[in-house]
PDB file of N, CA and C in Angstrom:
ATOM      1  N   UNK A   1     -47.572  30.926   3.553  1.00  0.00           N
ATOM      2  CA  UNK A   1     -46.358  31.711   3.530  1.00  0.00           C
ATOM      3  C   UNK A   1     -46.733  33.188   3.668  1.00  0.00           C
ATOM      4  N   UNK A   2     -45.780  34.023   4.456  1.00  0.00           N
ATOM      5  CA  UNK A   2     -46.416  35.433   4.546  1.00  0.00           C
ATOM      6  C   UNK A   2     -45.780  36.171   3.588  1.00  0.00           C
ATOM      7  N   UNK A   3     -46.205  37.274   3.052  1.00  0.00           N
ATOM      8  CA  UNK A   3     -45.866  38.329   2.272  1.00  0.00           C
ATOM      9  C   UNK A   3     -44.735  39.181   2.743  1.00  0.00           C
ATOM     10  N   UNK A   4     -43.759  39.930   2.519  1.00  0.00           N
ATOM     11  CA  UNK A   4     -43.068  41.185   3.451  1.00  0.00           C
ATOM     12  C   UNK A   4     -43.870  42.056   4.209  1.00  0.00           C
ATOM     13  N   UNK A   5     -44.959  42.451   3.807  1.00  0.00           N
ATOM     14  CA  UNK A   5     -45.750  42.881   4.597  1.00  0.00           C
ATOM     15  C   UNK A   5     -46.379  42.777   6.027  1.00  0.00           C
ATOM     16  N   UNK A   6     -46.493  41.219   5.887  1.00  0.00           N
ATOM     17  CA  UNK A   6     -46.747  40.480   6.596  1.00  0.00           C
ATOM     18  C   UNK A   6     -46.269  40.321   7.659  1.00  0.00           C
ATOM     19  N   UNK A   7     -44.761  39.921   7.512  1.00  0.00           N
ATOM     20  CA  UNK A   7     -43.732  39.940   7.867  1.00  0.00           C
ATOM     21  C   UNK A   7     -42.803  40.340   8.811  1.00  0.00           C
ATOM     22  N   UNK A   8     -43.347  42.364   8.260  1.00  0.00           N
ATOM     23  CA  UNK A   8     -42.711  43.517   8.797  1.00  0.00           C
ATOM     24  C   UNK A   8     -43.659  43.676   9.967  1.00  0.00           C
ATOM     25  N   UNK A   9     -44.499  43.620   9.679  1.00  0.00           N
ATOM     26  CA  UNK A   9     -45.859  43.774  10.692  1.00  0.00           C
ATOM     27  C   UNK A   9     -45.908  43.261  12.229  1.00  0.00           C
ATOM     28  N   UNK A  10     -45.707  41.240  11.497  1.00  0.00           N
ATOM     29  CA  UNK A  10     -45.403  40.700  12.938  1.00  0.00           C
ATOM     30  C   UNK A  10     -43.999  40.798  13.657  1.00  0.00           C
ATOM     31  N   UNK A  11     -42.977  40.915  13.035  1.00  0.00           N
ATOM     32  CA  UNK A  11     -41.806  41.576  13.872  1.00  0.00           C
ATOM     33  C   UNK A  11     -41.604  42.855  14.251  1.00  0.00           C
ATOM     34  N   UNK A  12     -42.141  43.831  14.139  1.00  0.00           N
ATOM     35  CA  UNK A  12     -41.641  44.971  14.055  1.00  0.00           C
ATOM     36  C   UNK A  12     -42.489  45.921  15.197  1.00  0.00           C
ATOM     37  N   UNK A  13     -42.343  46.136  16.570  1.00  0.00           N
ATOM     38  CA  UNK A  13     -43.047  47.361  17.322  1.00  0.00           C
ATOM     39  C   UNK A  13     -43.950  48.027  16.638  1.00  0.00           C
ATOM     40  N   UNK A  14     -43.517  48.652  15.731  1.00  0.00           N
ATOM     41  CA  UNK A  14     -44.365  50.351  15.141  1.00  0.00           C
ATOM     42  C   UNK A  14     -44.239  49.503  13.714  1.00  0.00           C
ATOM     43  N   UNK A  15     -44.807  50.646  12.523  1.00  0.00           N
ATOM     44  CA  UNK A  15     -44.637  50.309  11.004  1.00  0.00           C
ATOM     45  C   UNK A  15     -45.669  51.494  10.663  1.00  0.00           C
ATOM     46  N   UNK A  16     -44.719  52.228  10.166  1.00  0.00           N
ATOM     47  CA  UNK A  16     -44.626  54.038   9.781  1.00  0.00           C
ATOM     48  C   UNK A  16     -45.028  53.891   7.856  1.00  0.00           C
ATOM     49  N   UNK A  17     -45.734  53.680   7.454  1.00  0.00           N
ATOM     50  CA  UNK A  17     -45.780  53.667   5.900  1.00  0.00           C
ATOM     51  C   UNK A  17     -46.004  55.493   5.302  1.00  0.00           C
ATOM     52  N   UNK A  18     -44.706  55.300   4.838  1.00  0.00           N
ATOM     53  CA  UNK A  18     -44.352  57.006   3.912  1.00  0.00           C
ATOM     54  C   UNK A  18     -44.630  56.792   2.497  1.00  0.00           C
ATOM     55  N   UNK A  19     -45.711  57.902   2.260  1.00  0.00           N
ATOM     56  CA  UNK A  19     -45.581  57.255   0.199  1.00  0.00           C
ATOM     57  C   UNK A  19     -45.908  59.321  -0.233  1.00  0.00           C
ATOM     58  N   UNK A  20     -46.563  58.989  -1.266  1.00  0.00           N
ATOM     59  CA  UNK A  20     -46.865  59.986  -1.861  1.00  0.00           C
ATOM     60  C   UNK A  20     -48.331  59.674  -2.686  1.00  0.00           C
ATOM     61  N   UNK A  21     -49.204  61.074  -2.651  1.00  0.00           N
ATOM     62  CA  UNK A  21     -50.715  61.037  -2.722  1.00  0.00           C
ATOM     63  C   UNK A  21     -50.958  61.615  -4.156  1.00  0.00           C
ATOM     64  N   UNK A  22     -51.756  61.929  -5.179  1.00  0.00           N
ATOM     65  CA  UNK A  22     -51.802  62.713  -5.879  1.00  0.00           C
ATOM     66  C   UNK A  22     -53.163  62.902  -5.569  1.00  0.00           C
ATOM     67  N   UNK A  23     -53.117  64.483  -5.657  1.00  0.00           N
ATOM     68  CA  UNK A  23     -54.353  65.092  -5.227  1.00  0.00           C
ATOM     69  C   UNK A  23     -54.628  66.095  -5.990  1.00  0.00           C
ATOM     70  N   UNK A  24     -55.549  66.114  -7.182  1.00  0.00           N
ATOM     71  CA  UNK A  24     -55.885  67.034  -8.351  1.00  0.00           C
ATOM     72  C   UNK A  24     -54.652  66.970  -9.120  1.00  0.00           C
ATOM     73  N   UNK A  25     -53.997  68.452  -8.975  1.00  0.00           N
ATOM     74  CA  UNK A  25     -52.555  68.355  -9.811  1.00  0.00           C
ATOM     75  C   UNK A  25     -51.233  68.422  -8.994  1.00  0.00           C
ATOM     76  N   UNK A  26     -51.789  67.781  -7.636  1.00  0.00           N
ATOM     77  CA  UNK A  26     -50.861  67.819  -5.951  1.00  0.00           C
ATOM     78  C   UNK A  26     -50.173  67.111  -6.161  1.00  0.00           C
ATOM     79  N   UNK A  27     -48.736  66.848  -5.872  1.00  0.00           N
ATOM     80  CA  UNK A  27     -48.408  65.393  -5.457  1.00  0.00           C
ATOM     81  C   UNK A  27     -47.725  65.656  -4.198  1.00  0.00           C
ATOM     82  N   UNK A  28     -48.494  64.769  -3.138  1.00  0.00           N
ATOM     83  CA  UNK A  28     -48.338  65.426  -1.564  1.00  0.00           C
ATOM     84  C   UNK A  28     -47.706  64.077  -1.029  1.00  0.00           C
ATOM     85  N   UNK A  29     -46.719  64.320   0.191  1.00  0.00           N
ATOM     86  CA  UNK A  29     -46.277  64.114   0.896  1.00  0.00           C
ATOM     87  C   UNK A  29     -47.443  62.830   1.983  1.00  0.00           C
ATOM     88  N   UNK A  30     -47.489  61.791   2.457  1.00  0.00           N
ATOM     89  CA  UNK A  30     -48.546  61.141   3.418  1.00  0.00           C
ATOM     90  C   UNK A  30     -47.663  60.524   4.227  1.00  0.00           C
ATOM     91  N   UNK A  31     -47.991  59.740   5.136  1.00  0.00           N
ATOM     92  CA  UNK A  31     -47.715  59.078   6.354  1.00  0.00           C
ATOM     93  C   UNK A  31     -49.101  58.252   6.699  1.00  0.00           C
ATOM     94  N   UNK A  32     -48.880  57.095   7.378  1.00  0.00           N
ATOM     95  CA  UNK A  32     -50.039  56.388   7.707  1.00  0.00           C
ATOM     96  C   UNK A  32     -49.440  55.303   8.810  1.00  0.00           C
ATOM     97  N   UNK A  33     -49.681  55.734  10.184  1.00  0.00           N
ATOM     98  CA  UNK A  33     -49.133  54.668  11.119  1.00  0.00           C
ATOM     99  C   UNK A  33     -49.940  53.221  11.023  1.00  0.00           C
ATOM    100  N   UNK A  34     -49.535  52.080  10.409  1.00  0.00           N
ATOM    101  CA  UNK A  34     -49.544  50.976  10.042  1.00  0.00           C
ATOM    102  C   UNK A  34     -49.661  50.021  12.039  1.00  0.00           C
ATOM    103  N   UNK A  35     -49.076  50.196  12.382  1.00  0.00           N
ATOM    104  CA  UNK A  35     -48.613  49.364  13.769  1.00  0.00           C
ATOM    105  C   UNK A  35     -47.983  50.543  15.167  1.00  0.00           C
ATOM    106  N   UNK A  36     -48.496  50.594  16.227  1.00  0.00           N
ATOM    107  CA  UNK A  36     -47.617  51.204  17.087  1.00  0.00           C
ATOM    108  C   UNK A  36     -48.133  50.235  18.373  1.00  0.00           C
ATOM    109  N   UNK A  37     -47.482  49.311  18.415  1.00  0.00           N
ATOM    110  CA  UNK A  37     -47.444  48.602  19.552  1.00  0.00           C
ATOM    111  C   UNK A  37     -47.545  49.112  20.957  1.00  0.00           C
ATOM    112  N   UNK A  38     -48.670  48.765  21.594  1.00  0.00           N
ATOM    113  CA  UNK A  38     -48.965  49.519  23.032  1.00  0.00           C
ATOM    114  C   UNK A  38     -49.695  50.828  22.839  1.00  0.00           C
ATOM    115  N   UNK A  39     -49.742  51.268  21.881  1.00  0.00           N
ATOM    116  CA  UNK A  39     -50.838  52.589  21.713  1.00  0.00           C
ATOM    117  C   UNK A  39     -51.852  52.837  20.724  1.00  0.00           C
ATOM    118  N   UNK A  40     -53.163  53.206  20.524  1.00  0.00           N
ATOM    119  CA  UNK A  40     -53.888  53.529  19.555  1.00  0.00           C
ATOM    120  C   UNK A  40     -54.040  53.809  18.571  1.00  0.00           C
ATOM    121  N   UNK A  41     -53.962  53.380  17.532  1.00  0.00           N
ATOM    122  CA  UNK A  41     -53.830  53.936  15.842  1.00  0.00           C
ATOM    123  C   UNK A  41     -54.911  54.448  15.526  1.00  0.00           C
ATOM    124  N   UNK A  42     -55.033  55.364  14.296  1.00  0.00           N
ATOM    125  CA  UNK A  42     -56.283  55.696  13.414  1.00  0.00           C
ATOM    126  C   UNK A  42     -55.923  54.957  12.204  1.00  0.00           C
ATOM    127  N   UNK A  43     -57.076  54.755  11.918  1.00  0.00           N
ATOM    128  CA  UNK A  43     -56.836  54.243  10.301  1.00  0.00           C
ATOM    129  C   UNK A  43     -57.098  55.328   8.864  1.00  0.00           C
ATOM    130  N   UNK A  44     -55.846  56.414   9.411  1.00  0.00           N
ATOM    131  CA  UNK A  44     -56.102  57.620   8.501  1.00  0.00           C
ATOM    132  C   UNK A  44     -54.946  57.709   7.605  1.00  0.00           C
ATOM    133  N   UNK A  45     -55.027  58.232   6.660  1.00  0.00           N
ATOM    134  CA  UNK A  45     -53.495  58.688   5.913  1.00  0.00           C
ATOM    135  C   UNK A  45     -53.761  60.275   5.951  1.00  0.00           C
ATOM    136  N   UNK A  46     -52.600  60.531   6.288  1.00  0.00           N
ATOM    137  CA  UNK A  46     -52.227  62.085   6.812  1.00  0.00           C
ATOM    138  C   UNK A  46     -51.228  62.706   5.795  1.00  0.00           C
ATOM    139  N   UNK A  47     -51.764  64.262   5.508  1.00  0.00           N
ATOM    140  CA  UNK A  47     -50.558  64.810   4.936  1.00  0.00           C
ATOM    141  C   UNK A  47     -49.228  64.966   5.426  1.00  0.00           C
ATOM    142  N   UNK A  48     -48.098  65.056   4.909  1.00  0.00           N
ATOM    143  CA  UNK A  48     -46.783  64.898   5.732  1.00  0.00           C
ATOM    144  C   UNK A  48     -46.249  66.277   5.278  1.00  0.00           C
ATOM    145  N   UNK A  49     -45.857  67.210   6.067  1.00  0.00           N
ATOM    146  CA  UNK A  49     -45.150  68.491   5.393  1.00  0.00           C
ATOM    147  C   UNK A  49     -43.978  68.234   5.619  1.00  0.00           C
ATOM    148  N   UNK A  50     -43.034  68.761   4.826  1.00  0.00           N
ATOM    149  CA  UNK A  50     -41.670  68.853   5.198  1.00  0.00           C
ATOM    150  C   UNK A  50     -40.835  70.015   4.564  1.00  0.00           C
ATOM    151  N   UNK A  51     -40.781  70.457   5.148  1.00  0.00           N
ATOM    152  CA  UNK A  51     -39.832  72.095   5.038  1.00  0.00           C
ATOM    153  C   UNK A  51     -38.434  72.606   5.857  1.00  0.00           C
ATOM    154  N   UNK A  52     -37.981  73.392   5.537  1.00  0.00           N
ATOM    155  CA  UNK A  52     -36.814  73.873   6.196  1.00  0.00           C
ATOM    156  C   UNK A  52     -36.837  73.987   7.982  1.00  0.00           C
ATOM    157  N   UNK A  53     -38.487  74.190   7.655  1.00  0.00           N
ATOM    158  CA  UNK A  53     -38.457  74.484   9.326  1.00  0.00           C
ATOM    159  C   UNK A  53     -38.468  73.250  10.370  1.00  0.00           C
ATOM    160  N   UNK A  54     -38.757  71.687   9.341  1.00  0.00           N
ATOM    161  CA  UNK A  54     -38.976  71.024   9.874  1.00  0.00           C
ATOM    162  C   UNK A  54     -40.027  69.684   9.807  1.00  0.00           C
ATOM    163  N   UNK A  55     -40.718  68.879  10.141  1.00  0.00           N
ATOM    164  CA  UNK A  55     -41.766  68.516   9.874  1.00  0.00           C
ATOM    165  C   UNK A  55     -43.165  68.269  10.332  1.00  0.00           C
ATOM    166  N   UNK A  56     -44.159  68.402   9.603  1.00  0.00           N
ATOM    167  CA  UNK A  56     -45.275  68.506  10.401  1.00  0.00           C
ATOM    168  C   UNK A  56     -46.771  67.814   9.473  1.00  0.00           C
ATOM    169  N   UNK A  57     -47.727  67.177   9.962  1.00  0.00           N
ATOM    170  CA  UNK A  57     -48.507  66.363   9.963  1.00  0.00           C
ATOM    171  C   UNK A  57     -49.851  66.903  10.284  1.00  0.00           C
ATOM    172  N   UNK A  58     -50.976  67.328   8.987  1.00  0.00           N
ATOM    173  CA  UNK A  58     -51.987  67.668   9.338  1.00  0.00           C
ATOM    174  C   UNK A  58     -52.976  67.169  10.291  1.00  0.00           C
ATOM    175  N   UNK A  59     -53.527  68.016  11.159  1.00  0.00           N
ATOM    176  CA  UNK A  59     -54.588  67.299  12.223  1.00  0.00           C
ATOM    177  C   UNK A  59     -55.852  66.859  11.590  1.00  0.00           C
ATOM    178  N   UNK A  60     -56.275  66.696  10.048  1.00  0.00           N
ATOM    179  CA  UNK A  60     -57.685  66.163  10.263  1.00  0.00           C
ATOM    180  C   UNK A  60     -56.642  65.092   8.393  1.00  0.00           C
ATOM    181  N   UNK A  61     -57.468  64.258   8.325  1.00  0.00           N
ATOM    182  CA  UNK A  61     -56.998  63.365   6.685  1.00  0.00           C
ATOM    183  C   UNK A  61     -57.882  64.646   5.684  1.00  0.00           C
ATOM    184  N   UNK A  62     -57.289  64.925   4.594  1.00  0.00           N
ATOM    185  CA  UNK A  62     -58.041  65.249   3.374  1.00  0.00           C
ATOM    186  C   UNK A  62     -58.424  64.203   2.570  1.00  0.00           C
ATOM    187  N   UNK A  63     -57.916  63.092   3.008  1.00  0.00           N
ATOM    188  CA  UNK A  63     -58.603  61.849   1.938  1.00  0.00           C
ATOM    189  C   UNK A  63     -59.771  60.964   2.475  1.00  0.00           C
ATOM    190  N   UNK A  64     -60.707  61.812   3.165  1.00  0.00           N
ATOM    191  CA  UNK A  64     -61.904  61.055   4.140  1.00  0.00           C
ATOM    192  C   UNK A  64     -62.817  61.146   2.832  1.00  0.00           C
ATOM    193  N   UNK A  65     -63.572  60.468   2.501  1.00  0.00           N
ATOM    194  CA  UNK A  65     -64.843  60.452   1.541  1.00  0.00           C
ATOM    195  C   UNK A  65     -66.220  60.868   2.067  1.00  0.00           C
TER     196      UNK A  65
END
């Protein structure tokens, strides 16, 4: 039996996972493209900004070890 996860994965084109990171005394904003059908993924989680001006997505992960 599959999980929802599972689930979402095999039906779904893309699968966009939004959460939140804590980083020291941060609690930041992430994004992590899960699935994009027909194009290349990284297997990174990215900061997610979101401000008045709009939104925007750091170019390198701060959570690389």
């Amino acid at each position: 039996m599959y999980d929802l996860d599972e689930m979402v994965e095999y039906g779904a084109d893309s699968v966009i996972k939004l959460g939140r990171i804590i980083s020291g005394n941060n609690l930041q904003r992430s994004i992590y493209v899960m699935k994009m059908r027909g194009s290349g993924t990284i297997n990174e989680v990215r900061v997610l900004n979101i401000s008045d001006n709009g939104m925007s997505v750091l170019a390198q992960s701060p959570y690389l070890e």
